[in-house]
C-alpha atoms as a PDB file:
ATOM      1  CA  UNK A   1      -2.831  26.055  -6.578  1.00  0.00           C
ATOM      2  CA  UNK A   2      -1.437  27.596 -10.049  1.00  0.00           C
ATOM      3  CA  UNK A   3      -2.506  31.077  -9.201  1.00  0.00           C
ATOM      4  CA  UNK A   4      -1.132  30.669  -5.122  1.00  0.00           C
ATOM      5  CA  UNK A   5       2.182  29.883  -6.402  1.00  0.00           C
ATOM      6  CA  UNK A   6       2.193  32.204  -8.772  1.00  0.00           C
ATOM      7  CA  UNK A   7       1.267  35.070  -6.610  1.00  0.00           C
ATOM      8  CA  UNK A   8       3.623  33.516  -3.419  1.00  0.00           C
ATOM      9  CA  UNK A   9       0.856  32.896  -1.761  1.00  0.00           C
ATOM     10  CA  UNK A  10       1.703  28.902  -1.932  1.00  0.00           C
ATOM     11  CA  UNK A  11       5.537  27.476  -2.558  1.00  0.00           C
ATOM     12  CA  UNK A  12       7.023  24.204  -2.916  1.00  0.00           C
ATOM     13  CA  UNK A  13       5.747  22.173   0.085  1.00  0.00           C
ATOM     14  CA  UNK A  14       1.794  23.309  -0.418  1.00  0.00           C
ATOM     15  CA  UNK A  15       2.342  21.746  -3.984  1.00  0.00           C
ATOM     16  CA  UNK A  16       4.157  18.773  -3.042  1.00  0.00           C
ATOM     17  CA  UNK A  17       1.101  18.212  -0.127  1.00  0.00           C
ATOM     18  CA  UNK A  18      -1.491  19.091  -3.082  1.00  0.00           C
ATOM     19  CA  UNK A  19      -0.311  16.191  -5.239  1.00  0.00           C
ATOM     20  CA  UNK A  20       0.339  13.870  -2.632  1.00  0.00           C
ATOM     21  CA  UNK A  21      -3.650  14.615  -1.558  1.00  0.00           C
ATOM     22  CA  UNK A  22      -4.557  14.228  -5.172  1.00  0.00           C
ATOM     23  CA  UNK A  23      -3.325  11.241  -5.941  1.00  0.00           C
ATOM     24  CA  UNK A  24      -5.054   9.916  -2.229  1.00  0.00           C
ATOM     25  CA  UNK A  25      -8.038  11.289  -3.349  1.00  0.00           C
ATOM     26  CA  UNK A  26      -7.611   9.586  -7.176  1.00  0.00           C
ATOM     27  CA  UNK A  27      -7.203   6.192  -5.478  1.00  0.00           C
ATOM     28  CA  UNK A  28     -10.403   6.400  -3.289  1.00  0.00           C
ATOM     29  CA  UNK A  29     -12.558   7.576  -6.109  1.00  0.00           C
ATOM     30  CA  UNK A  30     -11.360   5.038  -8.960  1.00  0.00           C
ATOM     31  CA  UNK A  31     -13.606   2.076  -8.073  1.00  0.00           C
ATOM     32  CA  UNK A  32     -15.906   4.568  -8.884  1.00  0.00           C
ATOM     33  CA  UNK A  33     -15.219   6.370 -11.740  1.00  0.00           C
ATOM     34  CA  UNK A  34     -14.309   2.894 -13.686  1.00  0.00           C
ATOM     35  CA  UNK A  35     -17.592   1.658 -12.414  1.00  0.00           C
ATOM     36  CA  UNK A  36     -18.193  -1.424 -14.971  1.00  0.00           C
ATOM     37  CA  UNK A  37     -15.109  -1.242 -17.762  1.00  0.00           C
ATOM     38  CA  UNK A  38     -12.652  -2.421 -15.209  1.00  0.00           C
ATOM     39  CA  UNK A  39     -13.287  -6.038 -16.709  1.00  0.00           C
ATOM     40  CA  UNK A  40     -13.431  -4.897 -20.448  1.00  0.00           C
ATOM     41  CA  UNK A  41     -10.437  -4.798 -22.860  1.00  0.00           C
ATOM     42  CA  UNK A  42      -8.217  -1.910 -22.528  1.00  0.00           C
ATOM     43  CA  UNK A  43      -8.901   0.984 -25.387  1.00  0.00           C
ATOM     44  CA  UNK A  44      -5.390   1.009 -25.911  1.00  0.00           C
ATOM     45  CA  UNK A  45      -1.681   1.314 -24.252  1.00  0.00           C
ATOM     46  CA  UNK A  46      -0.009   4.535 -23.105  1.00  0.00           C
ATOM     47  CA  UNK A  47       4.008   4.905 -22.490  1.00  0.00           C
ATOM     48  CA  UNK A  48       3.934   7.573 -19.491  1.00  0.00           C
ATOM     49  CA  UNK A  49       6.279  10.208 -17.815  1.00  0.00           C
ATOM     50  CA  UNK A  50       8.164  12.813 -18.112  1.00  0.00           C
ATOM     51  CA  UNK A  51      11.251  14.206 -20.115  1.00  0.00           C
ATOM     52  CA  UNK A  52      14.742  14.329 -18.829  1.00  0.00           C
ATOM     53  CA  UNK A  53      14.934  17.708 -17.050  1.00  0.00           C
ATOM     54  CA  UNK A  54      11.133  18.010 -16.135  1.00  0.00           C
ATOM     55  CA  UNK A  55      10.667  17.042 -12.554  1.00  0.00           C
ATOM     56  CA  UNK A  56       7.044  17.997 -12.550  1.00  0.00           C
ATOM     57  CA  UNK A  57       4.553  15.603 -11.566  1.00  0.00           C
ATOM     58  CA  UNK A  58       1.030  16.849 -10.843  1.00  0.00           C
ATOM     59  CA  UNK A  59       0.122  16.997 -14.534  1.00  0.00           C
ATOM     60  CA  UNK A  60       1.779  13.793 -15.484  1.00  0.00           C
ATOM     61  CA  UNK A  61      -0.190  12.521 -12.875  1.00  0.00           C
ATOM     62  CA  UNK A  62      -3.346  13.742 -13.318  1.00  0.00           C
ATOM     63  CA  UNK A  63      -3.696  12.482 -17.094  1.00  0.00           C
ATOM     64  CA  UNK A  64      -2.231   9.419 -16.138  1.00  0.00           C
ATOM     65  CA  UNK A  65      -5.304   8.994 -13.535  1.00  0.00           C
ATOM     66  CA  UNK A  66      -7.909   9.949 -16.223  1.00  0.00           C
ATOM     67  CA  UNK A  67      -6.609   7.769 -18.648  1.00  0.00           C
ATOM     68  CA  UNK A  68      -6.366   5.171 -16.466  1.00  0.00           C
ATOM     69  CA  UNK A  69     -10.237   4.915 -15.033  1.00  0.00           C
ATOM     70  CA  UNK A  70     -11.213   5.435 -18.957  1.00  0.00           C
ATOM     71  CA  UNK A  71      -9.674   2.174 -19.158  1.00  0.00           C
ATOM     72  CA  UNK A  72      -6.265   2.657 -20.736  1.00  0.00           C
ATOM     73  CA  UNK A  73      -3.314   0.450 -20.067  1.00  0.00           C
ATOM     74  CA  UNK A  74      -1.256   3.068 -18.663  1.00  0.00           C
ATOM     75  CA  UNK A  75       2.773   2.395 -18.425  1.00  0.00           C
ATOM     76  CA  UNK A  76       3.999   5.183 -15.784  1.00  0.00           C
ATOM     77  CA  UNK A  77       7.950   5.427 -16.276  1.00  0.00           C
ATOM     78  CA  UNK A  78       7.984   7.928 -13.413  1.00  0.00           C
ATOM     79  CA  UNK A  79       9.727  11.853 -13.683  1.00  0.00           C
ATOM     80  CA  UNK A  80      13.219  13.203 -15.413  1.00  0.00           C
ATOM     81  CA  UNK A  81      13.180  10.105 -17.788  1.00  0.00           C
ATOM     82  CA  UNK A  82      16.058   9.936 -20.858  1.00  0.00           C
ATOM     83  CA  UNK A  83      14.275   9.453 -24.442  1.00  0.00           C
ATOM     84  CA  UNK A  84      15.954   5.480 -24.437  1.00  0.00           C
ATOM     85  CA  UNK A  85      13.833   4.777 -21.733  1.00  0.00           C
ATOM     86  CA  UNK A  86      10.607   5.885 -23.296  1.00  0.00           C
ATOM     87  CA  UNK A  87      12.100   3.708 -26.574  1.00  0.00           C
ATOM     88  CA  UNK A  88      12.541   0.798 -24.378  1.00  0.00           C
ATOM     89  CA  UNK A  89       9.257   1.256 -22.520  1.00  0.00           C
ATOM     90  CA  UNK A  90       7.657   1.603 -25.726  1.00  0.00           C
ATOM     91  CA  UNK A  91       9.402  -1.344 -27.812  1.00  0.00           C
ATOM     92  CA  UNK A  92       8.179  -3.447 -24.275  1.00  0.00           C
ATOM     93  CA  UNK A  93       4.962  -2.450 -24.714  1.00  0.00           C
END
């Protein structure tokens, strides 16, 4: 998708389909991936997003998804977040 964009090949709405497939595609296969470790302790907590300015998402998604069926509490504040939110989301935490 990287490389399509890149050479104009692909533009905004192919990515905004590609992530919206991705995280589809995430949901249907993370029964799967978790397989047994859905009902063990999570490894550990994770404050999630993205900076204020960055509205990307595909990358802040797809680590949230992996850390997520490796069985890590994962807190998702979302895109374009201010630094007091991720204090607050990490103080709540």
């Amino acid at each position: 998708m990287g490389n399509r964009f890149e050479q104009k090949e692909y533009f905004l709405p192919e990515l905004i389909i590609a992530g919206d497939m991705l995280n589809e595609i995430g949901e249907l296969v993370k029964p799967v991936l978790q397989g047994e470790e859905v009902t063990a302790q999570p490894r550990g907590k994770v404050v999630f997003g993205t900076v204020a300015g960055d509205i990307h998402d595909i990358g802040k998604d797809i680590v949230a998804f992996m850390l997520d069926v490796n069985n890590f509490e994962v807190h998702d504040l979302g895109v374009d977040v201010p630094v007091d939110k991720f204090v607050e989301g990490i103080k709540e935490v």
